[in-house]
Protein backbone atom coordinates (compact mmCIF):
# COMPACT_ATOMS: atom_id res chain seq x y z
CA UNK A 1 11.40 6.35 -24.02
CA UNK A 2 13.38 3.10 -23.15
CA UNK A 3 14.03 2.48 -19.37
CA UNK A 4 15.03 -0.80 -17.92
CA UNK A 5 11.41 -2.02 -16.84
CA UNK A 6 11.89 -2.44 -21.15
CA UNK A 7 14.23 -5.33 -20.31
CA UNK A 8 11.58 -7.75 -18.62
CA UNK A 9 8.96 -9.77 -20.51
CA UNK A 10 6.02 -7.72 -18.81
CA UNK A 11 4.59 -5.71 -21.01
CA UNK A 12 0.89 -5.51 -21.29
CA UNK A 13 0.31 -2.31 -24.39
CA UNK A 14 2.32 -1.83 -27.16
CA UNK A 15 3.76 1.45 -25.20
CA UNK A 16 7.31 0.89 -23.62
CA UNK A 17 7.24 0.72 -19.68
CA UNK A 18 7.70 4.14 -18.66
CA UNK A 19 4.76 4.81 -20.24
CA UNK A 20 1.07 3.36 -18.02
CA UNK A 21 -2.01 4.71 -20.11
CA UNK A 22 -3.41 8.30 -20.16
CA UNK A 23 -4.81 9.17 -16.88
CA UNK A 24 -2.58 11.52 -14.67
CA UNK A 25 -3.51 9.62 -11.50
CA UNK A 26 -2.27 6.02 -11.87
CA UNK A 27 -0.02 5.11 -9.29
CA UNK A 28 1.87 1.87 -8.26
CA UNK A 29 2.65 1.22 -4.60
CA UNK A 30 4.21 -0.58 -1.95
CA UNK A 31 3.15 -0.69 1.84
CA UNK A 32 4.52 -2.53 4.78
CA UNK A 33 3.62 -2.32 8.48
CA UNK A 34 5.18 -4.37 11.19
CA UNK A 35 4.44 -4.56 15.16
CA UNK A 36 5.96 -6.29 18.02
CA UNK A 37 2.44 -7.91 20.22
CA UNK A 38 3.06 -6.48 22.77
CA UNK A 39 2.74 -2.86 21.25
CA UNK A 40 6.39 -1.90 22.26
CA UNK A 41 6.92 -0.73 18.69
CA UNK A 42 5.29 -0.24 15.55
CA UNK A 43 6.48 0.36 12.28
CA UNK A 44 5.40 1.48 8.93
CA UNK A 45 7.18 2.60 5.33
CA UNK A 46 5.44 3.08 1.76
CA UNK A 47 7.17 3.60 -1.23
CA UNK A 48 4.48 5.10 -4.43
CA UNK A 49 5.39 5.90 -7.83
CA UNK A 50 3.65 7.88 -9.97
CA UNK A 51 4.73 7.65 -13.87
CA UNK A 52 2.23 10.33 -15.49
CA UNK A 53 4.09 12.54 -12.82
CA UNK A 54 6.71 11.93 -12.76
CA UNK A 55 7.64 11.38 -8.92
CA UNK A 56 8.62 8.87 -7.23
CA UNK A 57 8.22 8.72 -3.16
CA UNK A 58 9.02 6.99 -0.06
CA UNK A 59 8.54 6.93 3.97
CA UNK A 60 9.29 5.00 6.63
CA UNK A 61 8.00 5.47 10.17
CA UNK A 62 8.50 4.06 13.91
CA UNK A 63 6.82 4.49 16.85
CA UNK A 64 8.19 3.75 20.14
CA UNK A 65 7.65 5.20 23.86
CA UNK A 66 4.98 7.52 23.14
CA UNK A 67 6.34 8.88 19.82
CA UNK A 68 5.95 8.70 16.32
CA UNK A 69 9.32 9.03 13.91
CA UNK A 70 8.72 10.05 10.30
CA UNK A 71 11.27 10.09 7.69
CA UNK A 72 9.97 10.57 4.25
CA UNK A 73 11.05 11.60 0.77
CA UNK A 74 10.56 12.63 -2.83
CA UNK A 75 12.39 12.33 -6.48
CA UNK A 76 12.05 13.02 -9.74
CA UNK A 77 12.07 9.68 -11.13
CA UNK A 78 13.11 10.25 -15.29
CA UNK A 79 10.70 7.68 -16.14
CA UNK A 80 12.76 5.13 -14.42
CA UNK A 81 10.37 2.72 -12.12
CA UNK A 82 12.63 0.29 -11.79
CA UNK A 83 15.23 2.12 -9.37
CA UNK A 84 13.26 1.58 -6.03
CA UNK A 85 15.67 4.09 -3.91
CA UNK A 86 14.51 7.77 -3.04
CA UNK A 87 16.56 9.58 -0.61
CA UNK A 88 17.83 6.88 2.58
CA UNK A 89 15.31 4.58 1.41
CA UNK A 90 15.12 1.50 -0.68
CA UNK A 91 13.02 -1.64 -1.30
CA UNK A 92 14.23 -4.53 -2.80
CA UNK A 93 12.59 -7.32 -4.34
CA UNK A 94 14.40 -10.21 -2.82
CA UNK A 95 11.99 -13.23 -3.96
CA UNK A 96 8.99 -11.94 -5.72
CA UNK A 97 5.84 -12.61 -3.38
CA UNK A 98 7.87 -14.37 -0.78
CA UNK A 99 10.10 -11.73 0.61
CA UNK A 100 11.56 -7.91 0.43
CA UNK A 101 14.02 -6.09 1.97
CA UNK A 102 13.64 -2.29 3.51
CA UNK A 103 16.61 -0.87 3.98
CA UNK A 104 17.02 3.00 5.58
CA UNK A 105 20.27 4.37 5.18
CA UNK A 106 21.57 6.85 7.63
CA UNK A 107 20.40 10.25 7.08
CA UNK A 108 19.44 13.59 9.39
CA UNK A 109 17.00 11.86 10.87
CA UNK A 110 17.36 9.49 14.14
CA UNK A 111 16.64 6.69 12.08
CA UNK A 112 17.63 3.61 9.82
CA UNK A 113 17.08 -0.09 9.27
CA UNK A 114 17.81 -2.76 7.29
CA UNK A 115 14.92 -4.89 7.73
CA UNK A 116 13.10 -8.31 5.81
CA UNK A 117 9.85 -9.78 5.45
CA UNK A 118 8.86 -13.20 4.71
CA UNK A 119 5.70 -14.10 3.75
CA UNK A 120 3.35 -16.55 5.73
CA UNK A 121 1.19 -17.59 2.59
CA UNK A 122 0.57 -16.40 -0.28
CA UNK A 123 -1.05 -13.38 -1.80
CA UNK A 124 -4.71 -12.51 -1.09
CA UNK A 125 -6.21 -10.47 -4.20
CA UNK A 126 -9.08 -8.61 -2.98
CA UNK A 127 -11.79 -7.28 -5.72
CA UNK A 128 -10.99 -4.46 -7.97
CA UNK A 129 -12.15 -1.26 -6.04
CA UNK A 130 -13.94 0.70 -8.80
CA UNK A 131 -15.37 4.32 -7.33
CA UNK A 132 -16.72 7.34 -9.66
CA UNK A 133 -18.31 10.65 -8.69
CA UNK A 134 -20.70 11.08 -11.14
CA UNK A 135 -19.69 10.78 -14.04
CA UNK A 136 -16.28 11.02 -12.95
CA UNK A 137 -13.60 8.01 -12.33
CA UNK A 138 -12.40 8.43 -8.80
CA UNK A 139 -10.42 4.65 -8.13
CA UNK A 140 -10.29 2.34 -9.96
CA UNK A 141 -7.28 -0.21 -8.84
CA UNK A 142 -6.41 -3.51 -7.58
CA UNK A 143 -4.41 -4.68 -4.47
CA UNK A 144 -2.86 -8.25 -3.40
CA UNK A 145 -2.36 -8.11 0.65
CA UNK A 146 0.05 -10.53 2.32
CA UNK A 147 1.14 -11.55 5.86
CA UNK A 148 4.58 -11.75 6.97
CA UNK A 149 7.63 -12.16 9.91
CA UNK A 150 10.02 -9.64 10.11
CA UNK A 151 13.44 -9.88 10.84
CA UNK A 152 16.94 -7.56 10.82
CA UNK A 153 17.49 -4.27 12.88
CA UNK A 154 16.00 -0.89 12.92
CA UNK A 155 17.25 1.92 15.06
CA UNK A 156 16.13 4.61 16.86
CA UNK A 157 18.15 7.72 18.87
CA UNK A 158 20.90 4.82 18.75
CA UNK A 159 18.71 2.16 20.57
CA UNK A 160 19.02 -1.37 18.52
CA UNK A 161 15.41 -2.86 17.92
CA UNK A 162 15.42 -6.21 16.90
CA UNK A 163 12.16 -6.82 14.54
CA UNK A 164 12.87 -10.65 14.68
CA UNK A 165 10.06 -10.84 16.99
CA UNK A 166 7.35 -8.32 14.80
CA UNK A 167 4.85 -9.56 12.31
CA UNK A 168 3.19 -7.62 10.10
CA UNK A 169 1.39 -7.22 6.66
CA UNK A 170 2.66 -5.77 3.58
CA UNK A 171 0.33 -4.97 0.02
CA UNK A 172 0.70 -4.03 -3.27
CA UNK A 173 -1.90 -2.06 -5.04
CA UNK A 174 -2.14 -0.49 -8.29
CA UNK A 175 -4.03 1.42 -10.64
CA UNK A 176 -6.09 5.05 -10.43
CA UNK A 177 -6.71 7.44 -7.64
CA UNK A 178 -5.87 10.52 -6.80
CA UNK A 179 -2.67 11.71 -6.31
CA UNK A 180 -0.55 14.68 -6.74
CA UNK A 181 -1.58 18.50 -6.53
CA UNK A 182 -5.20 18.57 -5.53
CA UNK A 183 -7.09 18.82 -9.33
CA UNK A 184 -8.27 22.35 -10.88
CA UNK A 185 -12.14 21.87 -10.95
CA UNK A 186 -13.24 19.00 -8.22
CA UNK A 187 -16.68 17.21 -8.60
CA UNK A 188 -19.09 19.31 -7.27
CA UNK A 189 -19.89 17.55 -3.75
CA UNK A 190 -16.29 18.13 -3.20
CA UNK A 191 -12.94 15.73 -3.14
CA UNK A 192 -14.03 13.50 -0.32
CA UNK A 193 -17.56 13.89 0.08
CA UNK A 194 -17.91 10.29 1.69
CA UNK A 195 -15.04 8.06 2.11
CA UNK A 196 -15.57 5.14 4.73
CA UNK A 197 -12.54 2.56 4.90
CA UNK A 198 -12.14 -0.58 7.36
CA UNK A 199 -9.28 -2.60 6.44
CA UNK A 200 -7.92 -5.66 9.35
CA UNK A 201 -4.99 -7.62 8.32
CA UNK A 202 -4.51 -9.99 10.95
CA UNK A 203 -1.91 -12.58 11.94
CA UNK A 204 -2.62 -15.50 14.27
CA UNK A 205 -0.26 -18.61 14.87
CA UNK A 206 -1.80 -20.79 12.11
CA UNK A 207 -4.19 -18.24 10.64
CA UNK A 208 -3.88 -15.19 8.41
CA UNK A 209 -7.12 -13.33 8.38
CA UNK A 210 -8.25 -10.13 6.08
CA UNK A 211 -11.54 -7.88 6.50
CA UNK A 212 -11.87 -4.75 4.45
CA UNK A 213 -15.13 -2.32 3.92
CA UNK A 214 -15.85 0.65 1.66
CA UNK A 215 -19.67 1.94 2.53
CA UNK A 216 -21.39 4.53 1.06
CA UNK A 217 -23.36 7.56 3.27
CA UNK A 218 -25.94 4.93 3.61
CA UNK A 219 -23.68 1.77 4.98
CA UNK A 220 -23.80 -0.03 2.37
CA UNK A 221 -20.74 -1.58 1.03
CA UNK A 222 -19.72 -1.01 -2.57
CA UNK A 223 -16.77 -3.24 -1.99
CA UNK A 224 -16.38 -5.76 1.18
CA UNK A 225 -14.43 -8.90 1.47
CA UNK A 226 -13.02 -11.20 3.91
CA UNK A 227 -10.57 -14.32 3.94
CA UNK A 228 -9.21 -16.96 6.12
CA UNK A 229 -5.82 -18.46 5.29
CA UNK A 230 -4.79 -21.42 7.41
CA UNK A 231 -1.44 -20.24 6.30
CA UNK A 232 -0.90 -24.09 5.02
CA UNK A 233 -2.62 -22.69 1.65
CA UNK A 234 -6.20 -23.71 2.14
CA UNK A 235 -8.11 -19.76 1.94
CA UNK A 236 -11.54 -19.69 2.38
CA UNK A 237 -13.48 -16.31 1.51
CA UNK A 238 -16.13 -14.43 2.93
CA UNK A 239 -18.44 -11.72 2.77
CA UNK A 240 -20.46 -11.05 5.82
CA UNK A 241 -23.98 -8.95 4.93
CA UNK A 242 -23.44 -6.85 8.29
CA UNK A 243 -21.11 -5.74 10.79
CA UNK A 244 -21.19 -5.09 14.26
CA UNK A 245 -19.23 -2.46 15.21
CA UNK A 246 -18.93 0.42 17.76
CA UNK A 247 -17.09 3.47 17.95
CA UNK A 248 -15.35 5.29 20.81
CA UNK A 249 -17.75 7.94 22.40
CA UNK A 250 -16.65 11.81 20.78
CA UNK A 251 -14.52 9.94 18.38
CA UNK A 252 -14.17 9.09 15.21
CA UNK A 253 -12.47 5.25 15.96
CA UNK A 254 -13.13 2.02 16.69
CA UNK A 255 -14.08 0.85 19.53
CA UNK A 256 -15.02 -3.11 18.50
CA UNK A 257 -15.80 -5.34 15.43
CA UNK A 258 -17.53 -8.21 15.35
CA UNK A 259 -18.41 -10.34 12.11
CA UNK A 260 -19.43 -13.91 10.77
CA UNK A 261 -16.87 -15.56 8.23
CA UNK A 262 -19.21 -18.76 7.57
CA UNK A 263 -17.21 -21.08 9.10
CA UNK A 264 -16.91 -19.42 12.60
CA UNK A 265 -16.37 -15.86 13.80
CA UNK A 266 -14.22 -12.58 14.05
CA UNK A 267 -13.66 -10.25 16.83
CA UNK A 268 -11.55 -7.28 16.79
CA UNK A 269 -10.82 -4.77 19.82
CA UNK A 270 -8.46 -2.01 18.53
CA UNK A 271 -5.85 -0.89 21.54
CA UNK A 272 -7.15 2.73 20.50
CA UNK A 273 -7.47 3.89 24.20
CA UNK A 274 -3.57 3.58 24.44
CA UNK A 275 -1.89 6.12 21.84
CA UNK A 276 0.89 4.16 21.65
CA UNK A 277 -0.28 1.61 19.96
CA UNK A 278 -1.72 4.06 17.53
CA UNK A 279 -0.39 5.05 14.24
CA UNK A 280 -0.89 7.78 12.54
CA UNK A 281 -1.20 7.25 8.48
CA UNK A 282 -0.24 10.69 7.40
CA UNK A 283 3.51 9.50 8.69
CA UNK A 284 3.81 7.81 5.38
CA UNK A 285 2.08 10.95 3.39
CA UNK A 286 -1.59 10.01 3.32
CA UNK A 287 -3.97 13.23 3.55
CA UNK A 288 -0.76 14.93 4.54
CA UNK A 289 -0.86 18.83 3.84
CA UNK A 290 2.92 18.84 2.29
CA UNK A 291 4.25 15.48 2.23
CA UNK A 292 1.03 13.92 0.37
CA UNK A 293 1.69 11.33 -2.36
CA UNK A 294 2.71 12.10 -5.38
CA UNK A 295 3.34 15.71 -4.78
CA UNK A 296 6.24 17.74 -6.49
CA UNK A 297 9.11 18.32 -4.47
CA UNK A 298 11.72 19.01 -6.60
CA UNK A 299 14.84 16.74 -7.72
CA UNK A 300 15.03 15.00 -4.18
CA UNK A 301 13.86 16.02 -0.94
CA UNK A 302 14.20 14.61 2.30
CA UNK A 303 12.65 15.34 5.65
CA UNK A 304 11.51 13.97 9.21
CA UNK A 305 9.52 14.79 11.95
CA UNK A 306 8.26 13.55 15.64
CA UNK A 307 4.92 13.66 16.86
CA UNK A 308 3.51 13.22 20.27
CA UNK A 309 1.03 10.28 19.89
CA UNK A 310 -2.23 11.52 21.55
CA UNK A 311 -5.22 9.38 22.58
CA UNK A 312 -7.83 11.97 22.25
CA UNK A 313 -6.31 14.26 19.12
CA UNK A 314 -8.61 16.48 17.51
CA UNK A 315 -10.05 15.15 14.28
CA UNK A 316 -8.48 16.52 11.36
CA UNK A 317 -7.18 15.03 8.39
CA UNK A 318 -4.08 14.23 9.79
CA UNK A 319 -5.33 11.99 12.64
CA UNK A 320 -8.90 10.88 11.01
CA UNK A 321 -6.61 8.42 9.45
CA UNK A 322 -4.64 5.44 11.32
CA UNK A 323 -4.09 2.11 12.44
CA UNK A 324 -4.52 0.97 15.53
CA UNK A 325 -2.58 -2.50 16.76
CA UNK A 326 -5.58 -4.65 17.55
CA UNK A 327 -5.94 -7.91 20.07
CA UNK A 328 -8.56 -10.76 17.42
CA UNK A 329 -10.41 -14.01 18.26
CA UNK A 330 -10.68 -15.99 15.82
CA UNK A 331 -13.52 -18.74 15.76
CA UNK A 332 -13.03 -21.86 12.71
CA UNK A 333 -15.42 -24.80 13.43
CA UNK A 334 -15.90 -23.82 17.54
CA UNK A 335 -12.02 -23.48 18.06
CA UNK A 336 -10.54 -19.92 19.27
CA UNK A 337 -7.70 -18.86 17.98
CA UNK A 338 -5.96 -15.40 19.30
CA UNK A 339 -4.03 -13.29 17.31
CA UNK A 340 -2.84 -9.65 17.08
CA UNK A 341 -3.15 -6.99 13.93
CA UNK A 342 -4.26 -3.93 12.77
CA UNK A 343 -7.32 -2.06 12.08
CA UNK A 344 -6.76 0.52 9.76
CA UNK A 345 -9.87 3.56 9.90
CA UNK A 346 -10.75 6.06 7.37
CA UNK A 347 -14.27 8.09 8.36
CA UNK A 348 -15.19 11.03 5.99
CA UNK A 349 -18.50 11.95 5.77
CA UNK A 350 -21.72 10.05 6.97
CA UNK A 351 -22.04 6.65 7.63
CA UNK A 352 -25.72 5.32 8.75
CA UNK A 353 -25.80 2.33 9.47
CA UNK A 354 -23.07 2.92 12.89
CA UNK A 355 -24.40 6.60 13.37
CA UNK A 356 -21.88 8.69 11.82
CA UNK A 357 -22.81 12.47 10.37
CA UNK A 358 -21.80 15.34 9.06
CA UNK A 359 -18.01 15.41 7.77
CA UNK A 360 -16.19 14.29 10.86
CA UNK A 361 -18.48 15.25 13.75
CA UNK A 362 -17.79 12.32 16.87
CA UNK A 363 -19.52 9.51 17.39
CA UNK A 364 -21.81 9.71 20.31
């Protein structure tokens, strides 16, 4: 089973390239987000593939005065990775690890772009994130994380939007979890018993600055790591033993973060009491009932939708999951630096330490 990937000097088995192991849930994936500081607009678009399945998928989202645009789609790949187009939408490798090109054609939706990144420094790799239930491999994957400026147009309902003045972060992560139609025979406790997720890419003027958590029931983190990058190419890492954090009372989001990094401080206040500078992560298929990744929808698919962006939704799985465009302080040897990102929240299930319970019941 020859495809083109067979062409490049990259292969790691003996198997050709269409072929990646055993397990049905191995996935490969590309995510982008992009925002202007002010919060006028924020942007979004993921394309996954899936080779044990087959599928190949894509989205791209915008949100602008008070709404959300999503345009996604699905394809049956034929073993071909290499052909990064499904539907309107295509990412091109440009310069590996320095920049990439999304470009959305025009399709029934109100939108299309044609849009680049350029990175700011150079790839962050954060640890493998290794997760079983039991005896029973959950994750196991790796992701490199990168800060960026934007530039090129994307429009919405005819309305030009220069992105030359957006920043944003873009990742690559690969490896096992699930995807696809939900399995046969879950583990016992149930698909996501306890899933807690804090990931804050941030850009500042000479700083790029990363933050991610995965706790257990308990609060303690199974995987946590931070990392300054004075964008020059010095990165310092760190791994702060405790967070201060708060939530938003009868909510599930975050309300403030504060941490060490060793040589100074970080502190993060999400804009979540503004819904438009809210995104909602199930735009791009995550925890999405139909448009979830991986899933089957034939030989190609395409389809959008608009949602109202709400400051006070009710927690489901299709708003438990977002990112919210976030004002930082950075502190590096007594000097402030200000900056703007995201922080990207994922709350299933208990969480101790900050006074979570029960599946999604609110924060106090």
């Amino acid at each position: 089973m020859l495809t083109k990937g067979d062409e490049y000097p990259l292969h790691q088995t003996p198997e050709p390239m269409a072929l990646s192991g055993g397990n049905r849930n191995f996935y490969d994936r590309y995510f982008f987000n992009g925002y202007s500081a002010d919060g006028s607009i924020f942007f979004a678009a993921a394309l996954g593939i899936y080779p044990q399945l087959d599928i190949m998928d894509a989205a791209f989202c915008v949100s602008i005065d008070g709404k959300q645009y999503n345009l996604r789609a699905s394809k049956r790949m034929g073993s071909e990775r290499l052909d990064l187009t499904v539907g309107p939408i295509t990412v091109t490798i440009v310069e590996p690890l320095e920049k990439l090109r999304i470009t959305v054609a025009g399709n029934d939706s109100p939108v299309t772009a044609d849009i680049t990144i350029t990175a700011r420094h150079q790839p962050i790799e954060e640890p493998r994130f290794i997760r079983r239930e039991g005896p029973r491999l959950m994750m196991d994957y790796t992701r490199m994380t990168q800060s960026g400026d934007w530039s090129g147009i994307i429009t919405v309902d005819g309305q030009d939007i220069d992105a030359a003045n957006c920043r944003g972060t873009r990742d690559r992560s690969w490896g096992i979890r699930q995807v696809g139609a939900s399995e046969s025979q879950p583990p016992p406790a149930g698909e996501f018993p306890q899933f807690w997720w804090l990931w804050t890419p941030l850009n500042f003027d000479n700083h790029a600055c990363f933050f991610h958590s995965n706790d257990d029931g308990d609060g303690v983190p199974w995987n946590r790591r931070g990392v300054v990058d004075t964008i020059t190419g010095t990165a310092e890492e760190f791994e702060p033993k405790a967070i201060d954090l708060t939530y938003h009372s009868g909510s599930r989001r975050i309300k403030q973060v504060q941490l060490e990094t060793g040589t100074g401080s970080l502190s993060i206040t999400p804009r979540t009491g503004d819904a438009a500078r809210t995104f909602y992560m199930s735009g791009l298929g995550y925890l999405h009932p139909v448009w979830g990744h991986g899933m089957d929808h034939g030989e190609i698919e395409v389809g959008h939708d608009v949602i109202a962006l709400d400051p006070a939704p009710a927690i489901d799985m299709t708003t438990i999951h977002i990112q919210a465009l976030s004002d930082a302080v950075l502190t590096v040897d007594g000097a402030e630096h200000r900056g703007v990102g995201v922080v990207e929240q994922l709350f299933i299930g208990p969480h101790a330490t900050s006074g979570l319970t029960g599946i999604m019941d609110p924060a106090a």
